[in-house]
PDB file of N, CA and C in Angstrom:
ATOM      1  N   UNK A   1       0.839  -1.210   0.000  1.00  0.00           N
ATOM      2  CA  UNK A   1       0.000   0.000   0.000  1.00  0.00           C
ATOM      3  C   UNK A   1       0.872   1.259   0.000  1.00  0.00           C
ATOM      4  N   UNK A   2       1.987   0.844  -0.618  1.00  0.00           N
ATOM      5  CA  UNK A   2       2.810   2.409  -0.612  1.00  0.00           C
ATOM      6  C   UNK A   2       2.157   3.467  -1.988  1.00  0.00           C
ATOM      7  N   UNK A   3       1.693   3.286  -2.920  1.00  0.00           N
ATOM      8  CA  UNK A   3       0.324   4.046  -3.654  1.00  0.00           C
ATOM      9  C   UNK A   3      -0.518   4.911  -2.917  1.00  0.00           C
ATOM     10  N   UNK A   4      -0.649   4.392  -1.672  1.00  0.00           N
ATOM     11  CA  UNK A   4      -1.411   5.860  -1.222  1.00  0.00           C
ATOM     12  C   UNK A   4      -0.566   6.848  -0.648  1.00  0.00           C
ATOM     13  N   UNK A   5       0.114   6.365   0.687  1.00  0.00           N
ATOM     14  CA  UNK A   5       1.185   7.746   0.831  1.00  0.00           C
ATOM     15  C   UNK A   5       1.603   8.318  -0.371  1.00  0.00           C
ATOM     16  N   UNK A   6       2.014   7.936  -1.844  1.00  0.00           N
ATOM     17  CA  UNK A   6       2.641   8.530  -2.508  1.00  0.00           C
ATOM     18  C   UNK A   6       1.138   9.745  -2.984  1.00  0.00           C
ATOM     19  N   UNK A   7       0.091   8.887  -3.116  1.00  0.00           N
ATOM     20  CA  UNK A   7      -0.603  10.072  -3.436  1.00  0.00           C
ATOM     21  C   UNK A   7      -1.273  11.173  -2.570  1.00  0.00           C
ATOM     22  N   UNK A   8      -1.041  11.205  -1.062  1.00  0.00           N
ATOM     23  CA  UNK A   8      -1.112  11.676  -0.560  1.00  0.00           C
ATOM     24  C   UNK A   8      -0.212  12.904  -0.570  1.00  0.00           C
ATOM     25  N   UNK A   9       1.194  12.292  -0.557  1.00  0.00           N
ATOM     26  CA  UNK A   9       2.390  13.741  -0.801  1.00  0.00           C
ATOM     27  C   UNK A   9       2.011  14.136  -2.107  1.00  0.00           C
ATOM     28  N   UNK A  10       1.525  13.394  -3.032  1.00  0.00           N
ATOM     29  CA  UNK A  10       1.156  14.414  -3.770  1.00  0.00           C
ATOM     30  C   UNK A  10       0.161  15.502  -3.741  1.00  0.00           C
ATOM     31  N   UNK A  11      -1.234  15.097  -3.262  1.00  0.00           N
ATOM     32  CA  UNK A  11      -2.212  16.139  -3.124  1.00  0.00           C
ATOM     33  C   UNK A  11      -1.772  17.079  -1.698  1.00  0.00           C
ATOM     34  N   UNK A  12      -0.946  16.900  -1.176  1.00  0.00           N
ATOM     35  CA  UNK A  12      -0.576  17.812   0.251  1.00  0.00           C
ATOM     36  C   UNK A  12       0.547  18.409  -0.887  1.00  0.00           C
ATOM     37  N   UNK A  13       1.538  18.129  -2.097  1.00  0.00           N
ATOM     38  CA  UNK A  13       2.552  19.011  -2.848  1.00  0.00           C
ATOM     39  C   UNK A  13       1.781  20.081  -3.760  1.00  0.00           C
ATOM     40  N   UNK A  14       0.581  19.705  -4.063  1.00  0.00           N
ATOM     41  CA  UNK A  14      -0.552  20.632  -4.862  1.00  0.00           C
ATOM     42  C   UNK A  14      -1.074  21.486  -3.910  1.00  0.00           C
ATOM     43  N   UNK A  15      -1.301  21.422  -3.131  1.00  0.00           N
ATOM     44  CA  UNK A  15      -2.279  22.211  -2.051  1.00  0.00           C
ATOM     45  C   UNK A  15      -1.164  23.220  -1.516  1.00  0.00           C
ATOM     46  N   UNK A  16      -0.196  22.999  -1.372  1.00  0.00           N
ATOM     47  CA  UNK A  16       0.965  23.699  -0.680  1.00  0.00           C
ATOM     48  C   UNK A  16       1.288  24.863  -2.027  1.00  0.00           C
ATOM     49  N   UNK A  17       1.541  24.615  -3.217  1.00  0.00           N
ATOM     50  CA  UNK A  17       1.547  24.759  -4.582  1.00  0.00           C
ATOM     51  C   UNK A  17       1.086  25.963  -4.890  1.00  0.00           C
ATOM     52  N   UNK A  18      -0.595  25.645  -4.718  1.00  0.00           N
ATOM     53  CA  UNK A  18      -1.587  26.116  -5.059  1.00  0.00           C
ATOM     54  C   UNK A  18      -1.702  27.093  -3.935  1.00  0.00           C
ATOM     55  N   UNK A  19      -1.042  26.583  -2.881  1.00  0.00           N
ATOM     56  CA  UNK A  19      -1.459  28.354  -1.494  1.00  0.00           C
ATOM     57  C   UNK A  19      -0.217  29.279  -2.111  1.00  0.00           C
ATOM     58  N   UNK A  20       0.639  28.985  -2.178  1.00  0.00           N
ATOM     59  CA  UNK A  20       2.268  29.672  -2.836  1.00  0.00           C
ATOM     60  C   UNK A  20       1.730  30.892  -3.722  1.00  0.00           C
ATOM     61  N   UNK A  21       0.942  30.139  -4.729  1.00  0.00           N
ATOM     62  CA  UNK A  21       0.836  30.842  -6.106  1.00  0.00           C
ATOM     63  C   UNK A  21      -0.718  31.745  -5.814  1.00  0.00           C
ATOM     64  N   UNK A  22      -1.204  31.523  -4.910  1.00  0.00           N
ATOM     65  CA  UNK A  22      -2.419  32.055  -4.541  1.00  0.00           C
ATOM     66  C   UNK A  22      -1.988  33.765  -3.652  1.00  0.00           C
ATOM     67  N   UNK A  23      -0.981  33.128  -2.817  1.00  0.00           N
ATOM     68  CA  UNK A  23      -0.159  34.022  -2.196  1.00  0.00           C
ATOM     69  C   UNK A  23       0.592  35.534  -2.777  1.00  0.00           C
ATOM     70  N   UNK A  24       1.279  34.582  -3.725  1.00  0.00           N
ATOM     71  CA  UNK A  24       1.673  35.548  -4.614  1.00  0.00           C
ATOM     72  C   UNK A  24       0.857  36.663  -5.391  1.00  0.00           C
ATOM     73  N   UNK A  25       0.081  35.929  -5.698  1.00  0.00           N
ATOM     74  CA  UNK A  25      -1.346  36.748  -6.597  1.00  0.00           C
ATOM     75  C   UNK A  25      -1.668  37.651  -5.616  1.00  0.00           C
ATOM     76  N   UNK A  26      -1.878  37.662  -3.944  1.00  0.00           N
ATOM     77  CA  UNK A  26      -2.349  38.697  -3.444  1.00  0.00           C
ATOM     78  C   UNK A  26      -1.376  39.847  -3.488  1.00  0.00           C
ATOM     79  N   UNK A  27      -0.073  39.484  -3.251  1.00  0.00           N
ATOM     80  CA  UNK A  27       1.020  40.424  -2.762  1.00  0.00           C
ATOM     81  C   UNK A  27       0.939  41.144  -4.297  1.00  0.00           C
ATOM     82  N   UNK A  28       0.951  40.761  -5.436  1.00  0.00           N
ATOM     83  CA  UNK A  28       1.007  41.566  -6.530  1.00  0.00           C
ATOM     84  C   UNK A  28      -0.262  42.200  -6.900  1.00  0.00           C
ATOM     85  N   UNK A  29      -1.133  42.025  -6.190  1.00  0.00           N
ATOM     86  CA  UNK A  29      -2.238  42.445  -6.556  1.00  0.00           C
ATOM     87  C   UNK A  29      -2.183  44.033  -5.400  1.00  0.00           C
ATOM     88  N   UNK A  30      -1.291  43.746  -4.452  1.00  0.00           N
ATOM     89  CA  UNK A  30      -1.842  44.643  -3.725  1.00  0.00           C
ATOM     90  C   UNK A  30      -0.543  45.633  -3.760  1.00  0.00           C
ATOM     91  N   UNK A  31       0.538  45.267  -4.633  1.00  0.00           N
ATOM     92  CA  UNK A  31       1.480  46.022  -5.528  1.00  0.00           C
ATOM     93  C   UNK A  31       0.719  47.051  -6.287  1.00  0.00           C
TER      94      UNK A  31
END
């Protein structure tokens, strides 16, 4: 069952990803 941890770090490497780039969008937005 090592298939799920792997897809687990993956959807926790997207989510982390996806706050980064979400992040960014505010700080330039508020540039």
């Amino acid at each position: 069952m090592g298939g799920l941890k792997e897809v687990r770090n993956r959807i926790a490497s997207t989510k982390s990803t996806r706050q980064i780039t979400s992040a960014m969008k505010m700080v330039a937005a508020s540039k």
